[in-house]
Protein backbone atom coordinates (compact mmCIF):
# COMPACT_ATOMS: atom_id res chain seq x y z
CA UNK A 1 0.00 0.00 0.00
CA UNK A 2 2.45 2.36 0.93
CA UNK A 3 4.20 2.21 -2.61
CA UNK A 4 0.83 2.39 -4.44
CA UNK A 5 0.06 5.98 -2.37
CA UNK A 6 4.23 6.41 -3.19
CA UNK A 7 6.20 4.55 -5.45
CA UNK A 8 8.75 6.53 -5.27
CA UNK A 9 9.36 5.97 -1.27
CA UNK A 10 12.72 4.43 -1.34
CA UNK A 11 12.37 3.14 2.35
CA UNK A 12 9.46 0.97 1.56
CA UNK A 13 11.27 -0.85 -1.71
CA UNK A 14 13.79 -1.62 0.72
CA UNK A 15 11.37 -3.40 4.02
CA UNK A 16 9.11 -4.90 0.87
CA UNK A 17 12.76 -6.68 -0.10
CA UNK A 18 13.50 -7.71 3.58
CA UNK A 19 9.91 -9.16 3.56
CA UNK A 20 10.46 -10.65 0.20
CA UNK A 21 13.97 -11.91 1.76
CA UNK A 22 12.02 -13.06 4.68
CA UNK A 23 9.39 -15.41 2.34
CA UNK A 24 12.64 -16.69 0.82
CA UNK A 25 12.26 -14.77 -2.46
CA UNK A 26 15.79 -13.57 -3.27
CA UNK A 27 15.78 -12.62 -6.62
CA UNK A 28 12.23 -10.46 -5.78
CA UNK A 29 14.21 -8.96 -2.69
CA UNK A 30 16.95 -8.27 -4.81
CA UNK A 31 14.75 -6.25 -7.60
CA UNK A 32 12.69 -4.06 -4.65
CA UNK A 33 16.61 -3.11 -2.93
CA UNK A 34 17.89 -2.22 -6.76
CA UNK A 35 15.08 -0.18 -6.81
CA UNK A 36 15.09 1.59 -3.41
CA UNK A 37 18.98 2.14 -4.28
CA UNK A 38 17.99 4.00 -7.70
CA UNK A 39 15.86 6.23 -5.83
CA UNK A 40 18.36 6.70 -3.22
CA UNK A 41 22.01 5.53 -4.26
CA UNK A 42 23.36 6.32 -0.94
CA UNK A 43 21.11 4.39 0.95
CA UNK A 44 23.66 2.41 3.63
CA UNK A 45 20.49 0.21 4.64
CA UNK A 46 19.56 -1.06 0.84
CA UNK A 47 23.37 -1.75 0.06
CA UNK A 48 23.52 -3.78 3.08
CA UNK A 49 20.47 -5.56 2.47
CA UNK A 50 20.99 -6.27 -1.38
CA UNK A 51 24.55 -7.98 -0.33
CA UNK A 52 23.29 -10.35 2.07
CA UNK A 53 20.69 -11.35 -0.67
CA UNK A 54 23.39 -11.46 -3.14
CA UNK A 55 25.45 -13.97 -0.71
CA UNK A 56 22.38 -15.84 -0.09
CA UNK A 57 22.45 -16.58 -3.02
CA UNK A 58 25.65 -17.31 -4.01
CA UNK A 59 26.60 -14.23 -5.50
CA UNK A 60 29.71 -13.28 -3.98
CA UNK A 61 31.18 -11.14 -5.92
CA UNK A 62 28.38 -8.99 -5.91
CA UNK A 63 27.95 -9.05 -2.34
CA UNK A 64 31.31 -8.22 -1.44
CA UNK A 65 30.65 -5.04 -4.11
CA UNK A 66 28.14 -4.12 -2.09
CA UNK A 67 29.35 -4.01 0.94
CA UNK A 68 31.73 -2.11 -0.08
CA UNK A 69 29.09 0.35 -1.67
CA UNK A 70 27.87 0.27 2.42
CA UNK A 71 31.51 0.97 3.85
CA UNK A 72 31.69 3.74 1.07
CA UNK A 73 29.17 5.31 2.32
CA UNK A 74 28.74 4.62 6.57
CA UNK A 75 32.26 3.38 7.50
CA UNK A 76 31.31 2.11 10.82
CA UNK A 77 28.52 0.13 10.03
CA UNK A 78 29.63 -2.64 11.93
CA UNK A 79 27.20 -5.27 10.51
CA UNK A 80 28.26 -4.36 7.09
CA UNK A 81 32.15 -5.07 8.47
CA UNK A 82 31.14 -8.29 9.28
CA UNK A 83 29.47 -10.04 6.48
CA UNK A 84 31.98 -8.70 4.10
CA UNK A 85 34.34 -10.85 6.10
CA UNK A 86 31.78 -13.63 5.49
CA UNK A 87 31.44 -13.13 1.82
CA UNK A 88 35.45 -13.02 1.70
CA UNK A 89 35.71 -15.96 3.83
CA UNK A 90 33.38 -17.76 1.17
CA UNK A 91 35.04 -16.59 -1.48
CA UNK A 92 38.47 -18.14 -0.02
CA UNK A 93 40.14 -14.84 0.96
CA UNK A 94 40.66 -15.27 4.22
CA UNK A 95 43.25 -12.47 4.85
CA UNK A 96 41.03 -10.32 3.64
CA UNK A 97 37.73 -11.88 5.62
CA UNK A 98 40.04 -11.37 8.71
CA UNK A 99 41.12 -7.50 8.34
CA UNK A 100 37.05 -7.40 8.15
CA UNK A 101 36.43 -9.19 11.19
CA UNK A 102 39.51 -7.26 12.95
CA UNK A 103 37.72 -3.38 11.74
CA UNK A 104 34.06 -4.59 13.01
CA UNK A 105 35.55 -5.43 16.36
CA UNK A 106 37.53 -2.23 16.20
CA UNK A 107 33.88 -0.39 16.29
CA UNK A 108 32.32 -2.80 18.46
CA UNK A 109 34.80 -4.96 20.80
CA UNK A 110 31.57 -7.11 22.26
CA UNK A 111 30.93 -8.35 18.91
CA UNK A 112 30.26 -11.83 19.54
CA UNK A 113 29.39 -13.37 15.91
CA UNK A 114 32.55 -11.23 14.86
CA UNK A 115 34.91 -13.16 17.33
CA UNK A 116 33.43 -15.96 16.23
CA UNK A 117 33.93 -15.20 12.39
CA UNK A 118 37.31 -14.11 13.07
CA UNK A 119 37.77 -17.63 14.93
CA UNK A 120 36.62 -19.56 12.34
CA UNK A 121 38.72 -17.92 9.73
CA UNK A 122 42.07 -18.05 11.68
CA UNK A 123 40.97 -21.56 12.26
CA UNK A 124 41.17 -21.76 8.36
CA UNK A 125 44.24 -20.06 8.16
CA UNK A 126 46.29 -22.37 11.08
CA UNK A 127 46.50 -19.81 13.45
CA UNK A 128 45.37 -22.07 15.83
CA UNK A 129 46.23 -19.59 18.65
CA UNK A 130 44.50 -16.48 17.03
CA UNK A 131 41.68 -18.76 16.97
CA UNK A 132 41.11 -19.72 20.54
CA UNK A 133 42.20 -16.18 21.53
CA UNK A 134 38.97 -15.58 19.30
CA UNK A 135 36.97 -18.33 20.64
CA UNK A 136 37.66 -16.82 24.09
CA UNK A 137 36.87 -13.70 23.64
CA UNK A 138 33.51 -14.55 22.37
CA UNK A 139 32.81 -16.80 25.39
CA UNK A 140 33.52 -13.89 28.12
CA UNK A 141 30.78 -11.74 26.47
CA UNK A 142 28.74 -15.32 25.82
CA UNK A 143 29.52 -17.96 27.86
CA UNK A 144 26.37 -19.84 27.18
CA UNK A 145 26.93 -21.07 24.04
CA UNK A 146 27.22 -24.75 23.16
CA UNK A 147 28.66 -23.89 19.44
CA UNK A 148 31.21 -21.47 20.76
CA UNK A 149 32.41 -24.17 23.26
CA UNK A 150 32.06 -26.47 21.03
CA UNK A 151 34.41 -24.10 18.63
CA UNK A 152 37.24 -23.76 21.49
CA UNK A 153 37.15 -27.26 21.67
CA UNK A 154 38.35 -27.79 18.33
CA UNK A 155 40.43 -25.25 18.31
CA UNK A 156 42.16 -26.37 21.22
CA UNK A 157 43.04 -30.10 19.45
CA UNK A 158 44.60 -28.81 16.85
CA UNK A 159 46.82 -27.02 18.90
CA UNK A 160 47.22 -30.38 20.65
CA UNK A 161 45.90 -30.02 24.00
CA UNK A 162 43.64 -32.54 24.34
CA UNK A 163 42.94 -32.16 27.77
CA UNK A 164 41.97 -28.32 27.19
CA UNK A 165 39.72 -29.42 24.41
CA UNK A 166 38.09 -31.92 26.54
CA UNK A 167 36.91 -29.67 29.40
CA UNK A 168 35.54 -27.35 26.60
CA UNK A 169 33.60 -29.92 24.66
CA UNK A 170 32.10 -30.73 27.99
């Protein structure tokens, strides 16, 4: 309704392509955030939202592009920081994923899914120690979380403490 009274109301093509997103229709969410961002190329929100549709679907290149377009335009939008690392991680650069991870925490230290990201991809890497530093870090700010333990756990036998590993698994 509200883009029959105003289709030119960039704000509502971009919550009619999260609910779009939401029903699991990426390509339609993906045509409603192009069009929000031709009304309003600078809007942060859209960009975001149009790159995790893009990686939803598989389009990485593209997503990473537009998170970008986000970080052009709101450097600090932490979220944005985050699932660039994500799409980079996907995409195999994990250097790359890792500076992400390392700038979103930089604007928001109690990041918990970025300690875990950044984890995961030091994991990748063999950093081994970067990773349960990571792990760590996530589990002072969430200490109830299975997957997280769970994470540590691993973490901890490839360093070769199995002992360590063991107390985390349980």
């Amino acid at each position: 309704k509200a883009l029959a009274l105003n289709p030119n109301y960039p704000e509502a093509h971009n919550n009619l392509g999260l609910a779009l997103q939401d029903l699991g229709k990426s390509e339609d969410a993906i045509a409603s955030y192009r069009e929000a961002l031709a009304l309003k190329p600078n809007y942060a929100d859209a960009h975001f939202n149009l790159g995790h549709a893009l990686q939803d679907l598989g389009k990485l290149d593209k997503s990473v592009a537009s998170y970008y377009e986000v970080l052009a335009i709101k450097p600090d939008y932490v979220e944005a920081h985050n699932n660039l690392g994500n799409a980079l991680q996907n995409l195999g650069k994990l250097d790359e994923a890792v500076v992400s991870y390392h700038k979103a925490l930089a604007i928001k230290p109690d990041f918990v899914e970025a300690h875990t990201n950044l984890g995961a991809a030091l994991q990748e890497l063999g950093k081994f120690d970067g990773a349960v530093a990571s792990y760590r870090s996530a589990l002072a700010i969430k200490s109830d979380s299975a997957e997280l333990h769970a994470n540590l756990g691993n973490a901890l036998a490839q360093l070769g403490y199995p002992g360590e590993a063991k107390k985390s698994y349980q």
